[in-house]
N, C-alpha and C. Protein backbone atom coordinates (compact mmCIF):
# COMPACT_ATOMS: atom_id res chain seq x y z
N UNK A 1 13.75 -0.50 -2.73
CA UNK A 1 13.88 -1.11 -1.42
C UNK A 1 14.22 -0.05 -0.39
N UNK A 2 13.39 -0.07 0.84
CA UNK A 2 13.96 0.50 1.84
C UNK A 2 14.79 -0.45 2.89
N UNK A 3 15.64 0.48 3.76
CA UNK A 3 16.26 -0.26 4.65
C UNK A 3 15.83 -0.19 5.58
N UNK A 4 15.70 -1.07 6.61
CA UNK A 4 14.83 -0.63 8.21
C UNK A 4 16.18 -1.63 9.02
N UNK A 5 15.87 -1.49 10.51
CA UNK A 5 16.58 -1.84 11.49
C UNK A 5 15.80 -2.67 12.49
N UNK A 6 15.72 -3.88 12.74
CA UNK A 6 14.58 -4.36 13.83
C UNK A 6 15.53 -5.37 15.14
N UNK A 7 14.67 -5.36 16.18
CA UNK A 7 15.21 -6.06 17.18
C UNK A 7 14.38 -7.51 17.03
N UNK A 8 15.35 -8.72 16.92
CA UNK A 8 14.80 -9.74 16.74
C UNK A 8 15.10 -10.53 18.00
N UNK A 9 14.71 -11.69 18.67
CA UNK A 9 15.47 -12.75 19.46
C UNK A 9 16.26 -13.30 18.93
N UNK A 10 17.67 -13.96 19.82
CA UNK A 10 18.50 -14.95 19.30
C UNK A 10 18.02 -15.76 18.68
N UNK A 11 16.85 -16.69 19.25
CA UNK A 11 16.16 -18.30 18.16
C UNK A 11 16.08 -17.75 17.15
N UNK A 12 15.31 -16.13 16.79
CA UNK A 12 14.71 -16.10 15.67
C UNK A 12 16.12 -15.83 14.63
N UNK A 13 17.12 -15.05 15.52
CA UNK A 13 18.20 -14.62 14.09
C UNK A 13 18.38 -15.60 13.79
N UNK A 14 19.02 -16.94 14.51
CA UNK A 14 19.42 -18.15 14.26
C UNK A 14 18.31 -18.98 13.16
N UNK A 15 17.21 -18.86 13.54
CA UNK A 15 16.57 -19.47 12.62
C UNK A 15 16.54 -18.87 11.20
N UNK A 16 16.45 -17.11 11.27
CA UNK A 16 16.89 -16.66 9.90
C UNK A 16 17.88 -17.10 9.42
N UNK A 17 19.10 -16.93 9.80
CA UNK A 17 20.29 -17.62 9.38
C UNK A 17 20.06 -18.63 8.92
N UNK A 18 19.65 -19.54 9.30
CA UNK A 18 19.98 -21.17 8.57
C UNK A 18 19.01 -21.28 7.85
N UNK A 19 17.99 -20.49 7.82
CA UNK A 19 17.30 -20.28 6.57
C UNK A 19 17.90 -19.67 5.31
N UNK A 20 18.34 -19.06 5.71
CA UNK A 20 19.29 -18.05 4.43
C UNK A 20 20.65 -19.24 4.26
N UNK A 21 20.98 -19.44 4.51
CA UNK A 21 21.90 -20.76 4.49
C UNK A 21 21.45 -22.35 3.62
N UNK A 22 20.21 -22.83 4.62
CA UNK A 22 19.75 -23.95 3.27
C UNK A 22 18.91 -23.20 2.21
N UNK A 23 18.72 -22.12 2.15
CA UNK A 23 18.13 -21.67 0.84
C UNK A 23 19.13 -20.62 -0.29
N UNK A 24 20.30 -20.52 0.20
CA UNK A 24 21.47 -20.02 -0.74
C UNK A 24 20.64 -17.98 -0.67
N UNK A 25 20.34 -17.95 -0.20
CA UNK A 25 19.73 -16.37 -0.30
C UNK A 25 20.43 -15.46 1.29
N UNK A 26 20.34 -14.37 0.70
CA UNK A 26 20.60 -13.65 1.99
C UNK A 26 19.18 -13.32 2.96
N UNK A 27 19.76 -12.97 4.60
CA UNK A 27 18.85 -13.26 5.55
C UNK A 27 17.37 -11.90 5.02
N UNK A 28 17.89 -10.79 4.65
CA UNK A 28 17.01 -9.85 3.77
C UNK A 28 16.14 -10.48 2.50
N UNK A 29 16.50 -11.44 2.08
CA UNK A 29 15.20 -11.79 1.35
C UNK A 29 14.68 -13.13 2.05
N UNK A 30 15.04 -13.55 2.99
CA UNK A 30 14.01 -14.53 3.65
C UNK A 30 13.01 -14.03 4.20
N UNK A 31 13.70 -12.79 5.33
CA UNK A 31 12.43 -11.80 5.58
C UNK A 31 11.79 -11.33 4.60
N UNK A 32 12.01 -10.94 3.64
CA UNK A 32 11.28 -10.16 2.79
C UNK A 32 10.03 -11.42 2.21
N UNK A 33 10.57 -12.51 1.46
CA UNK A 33 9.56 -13.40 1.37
C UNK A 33 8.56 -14.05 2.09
N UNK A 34 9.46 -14.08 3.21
CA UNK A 34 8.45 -14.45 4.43
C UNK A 34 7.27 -13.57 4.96
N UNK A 35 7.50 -12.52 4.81
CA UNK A 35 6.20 -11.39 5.27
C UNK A 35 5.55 -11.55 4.20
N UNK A 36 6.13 -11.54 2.68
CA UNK A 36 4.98 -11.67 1.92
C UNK A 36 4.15 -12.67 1.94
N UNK A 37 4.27 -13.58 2.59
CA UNK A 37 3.66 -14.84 2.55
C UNK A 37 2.74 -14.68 3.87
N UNK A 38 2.89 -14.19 4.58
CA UNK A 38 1.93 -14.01 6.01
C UNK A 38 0.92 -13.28 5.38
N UNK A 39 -0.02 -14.11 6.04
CA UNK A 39 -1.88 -13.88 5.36
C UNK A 39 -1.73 -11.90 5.58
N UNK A 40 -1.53 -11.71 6.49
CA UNK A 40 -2.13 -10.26 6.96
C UNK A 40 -1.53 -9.01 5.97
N UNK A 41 0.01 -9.79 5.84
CA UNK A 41 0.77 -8.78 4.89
C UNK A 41 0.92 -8.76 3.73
N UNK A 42 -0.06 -10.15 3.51
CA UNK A 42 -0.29 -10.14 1.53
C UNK A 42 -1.61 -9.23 1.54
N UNK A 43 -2.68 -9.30 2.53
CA UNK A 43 -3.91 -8.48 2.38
C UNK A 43 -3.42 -7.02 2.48
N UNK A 44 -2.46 -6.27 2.96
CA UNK A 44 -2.27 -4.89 2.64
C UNK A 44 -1.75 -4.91 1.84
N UNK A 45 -0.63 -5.72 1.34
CA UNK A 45 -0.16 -5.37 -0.40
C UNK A 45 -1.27 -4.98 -1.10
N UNK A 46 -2.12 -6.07 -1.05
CA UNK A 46 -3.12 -5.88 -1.89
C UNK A 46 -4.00 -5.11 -1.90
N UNK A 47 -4.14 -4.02 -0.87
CA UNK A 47 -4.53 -3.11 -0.24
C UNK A 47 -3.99 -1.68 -0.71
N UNK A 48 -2.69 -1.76 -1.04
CA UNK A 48 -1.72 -0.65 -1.27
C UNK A 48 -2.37 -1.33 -2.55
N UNK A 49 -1.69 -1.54 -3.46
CA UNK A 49 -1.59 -2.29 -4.97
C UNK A 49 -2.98 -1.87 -5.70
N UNK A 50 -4.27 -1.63 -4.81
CA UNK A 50 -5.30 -1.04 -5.03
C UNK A 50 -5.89 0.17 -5.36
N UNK A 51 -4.77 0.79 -4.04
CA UNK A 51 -5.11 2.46 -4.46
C UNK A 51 -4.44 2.92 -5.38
N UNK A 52 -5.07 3.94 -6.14
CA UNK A 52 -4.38 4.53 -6.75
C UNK A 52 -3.28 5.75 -6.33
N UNK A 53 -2.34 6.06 -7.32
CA UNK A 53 -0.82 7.07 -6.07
C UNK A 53 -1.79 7.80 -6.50
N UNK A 54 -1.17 8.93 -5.40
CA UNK A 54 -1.78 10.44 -5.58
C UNK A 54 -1.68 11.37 -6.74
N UNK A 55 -3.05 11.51 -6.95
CA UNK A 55 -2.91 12.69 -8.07
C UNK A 55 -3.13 11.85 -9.40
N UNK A 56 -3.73 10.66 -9.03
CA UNK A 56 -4.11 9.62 -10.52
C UNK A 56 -4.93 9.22 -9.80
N UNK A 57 -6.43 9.66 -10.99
CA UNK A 57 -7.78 9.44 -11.26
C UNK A 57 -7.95 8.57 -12.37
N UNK A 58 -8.80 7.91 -12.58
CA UNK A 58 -9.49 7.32 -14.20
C UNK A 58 -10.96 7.99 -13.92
N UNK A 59 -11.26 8.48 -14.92
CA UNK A 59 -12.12 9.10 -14.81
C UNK A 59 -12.52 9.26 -16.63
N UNK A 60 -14.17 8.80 -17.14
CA UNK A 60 -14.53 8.77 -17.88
C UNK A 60 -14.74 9.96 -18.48
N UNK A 61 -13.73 10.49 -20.02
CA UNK A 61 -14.23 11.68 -19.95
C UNK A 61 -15.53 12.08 -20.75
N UNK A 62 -16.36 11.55 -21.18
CA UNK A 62 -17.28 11.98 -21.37
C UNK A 62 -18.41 12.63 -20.13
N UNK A 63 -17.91 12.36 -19.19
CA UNK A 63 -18.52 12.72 -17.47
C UNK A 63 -18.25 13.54 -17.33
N UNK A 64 -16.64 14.73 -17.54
CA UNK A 64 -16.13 15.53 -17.11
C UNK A 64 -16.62 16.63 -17.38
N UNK A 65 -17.05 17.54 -17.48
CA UNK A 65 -17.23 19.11 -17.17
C UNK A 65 -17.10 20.43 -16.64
N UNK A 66 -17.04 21.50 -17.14
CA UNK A 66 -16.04 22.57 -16.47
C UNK A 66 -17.27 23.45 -15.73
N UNK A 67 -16.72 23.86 -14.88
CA UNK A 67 -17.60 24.94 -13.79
C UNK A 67 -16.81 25.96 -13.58
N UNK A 68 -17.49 27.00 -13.71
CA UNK A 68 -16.63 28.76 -13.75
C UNK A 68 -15.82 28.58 -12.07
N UNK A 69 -16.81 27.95 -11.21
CA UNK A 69 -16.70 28.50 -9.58
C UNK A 69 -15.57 27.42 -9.28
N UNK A 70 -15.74 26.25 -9.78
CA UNK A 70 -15.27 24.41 -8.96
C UNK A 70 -13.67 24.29 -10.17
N UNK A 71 -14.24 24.91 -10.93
CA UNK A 71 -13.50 24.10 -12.48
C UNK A 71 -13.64 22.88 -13.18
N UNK A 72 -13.11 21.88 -13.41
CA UNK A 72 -13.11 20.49 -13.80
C UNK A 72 -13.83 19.52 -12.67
N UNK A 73 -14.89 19.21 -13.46
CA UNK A 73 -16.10 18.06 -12.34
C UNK A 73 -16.59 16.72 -12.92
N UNK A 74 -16.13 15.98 -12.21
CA UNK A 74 -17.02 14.37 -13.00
C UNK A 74 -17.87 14.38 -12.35
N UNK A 75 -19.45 14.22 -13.14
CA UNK A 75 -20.19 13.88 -12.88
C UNK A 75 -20.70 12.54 -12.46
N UNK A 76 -21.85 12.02 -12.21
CA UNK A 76 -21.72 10.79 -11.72
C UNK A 76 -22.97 9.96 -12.27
């Protein structure tokens, strides 16, 4: 988890609050559930969740081959 800092309106803290209140959770995981649930910010999860981290390939090795000049090459 990271921590961030945001400027909200009064309605909205208030409405966090009593959300975190009839749902027994703190106001950090209402937000947190709540963005996951907004169409736009489940499509970049799924977006992130896609790529692969850096420096991880799958790569078939029967494709792979070495070159004096390049070194290690998948072919295609």
């Amino acid at each position: 988890m990271q921590k961030i800092s945001i400027s909200i309106t009064p309605e909205l803290h208030s409405a966090l609050i009593r959300a975190s209140l009839d749902n027994g959770v703190s106001v950090s995981r209402i937000v947190d559930n709540y963005l996951k649930e907004h169409n736009v910010i489940r499509k970049y999860i799924e977006e992130i969740r896609a790529e692969p981290d850096v420096g991880v390939f799958a790569v078939n090795p029967k494709r792979v081959h070495t070159d004096s000049k390049k070194g290690l090459i998948a072919s295609s």
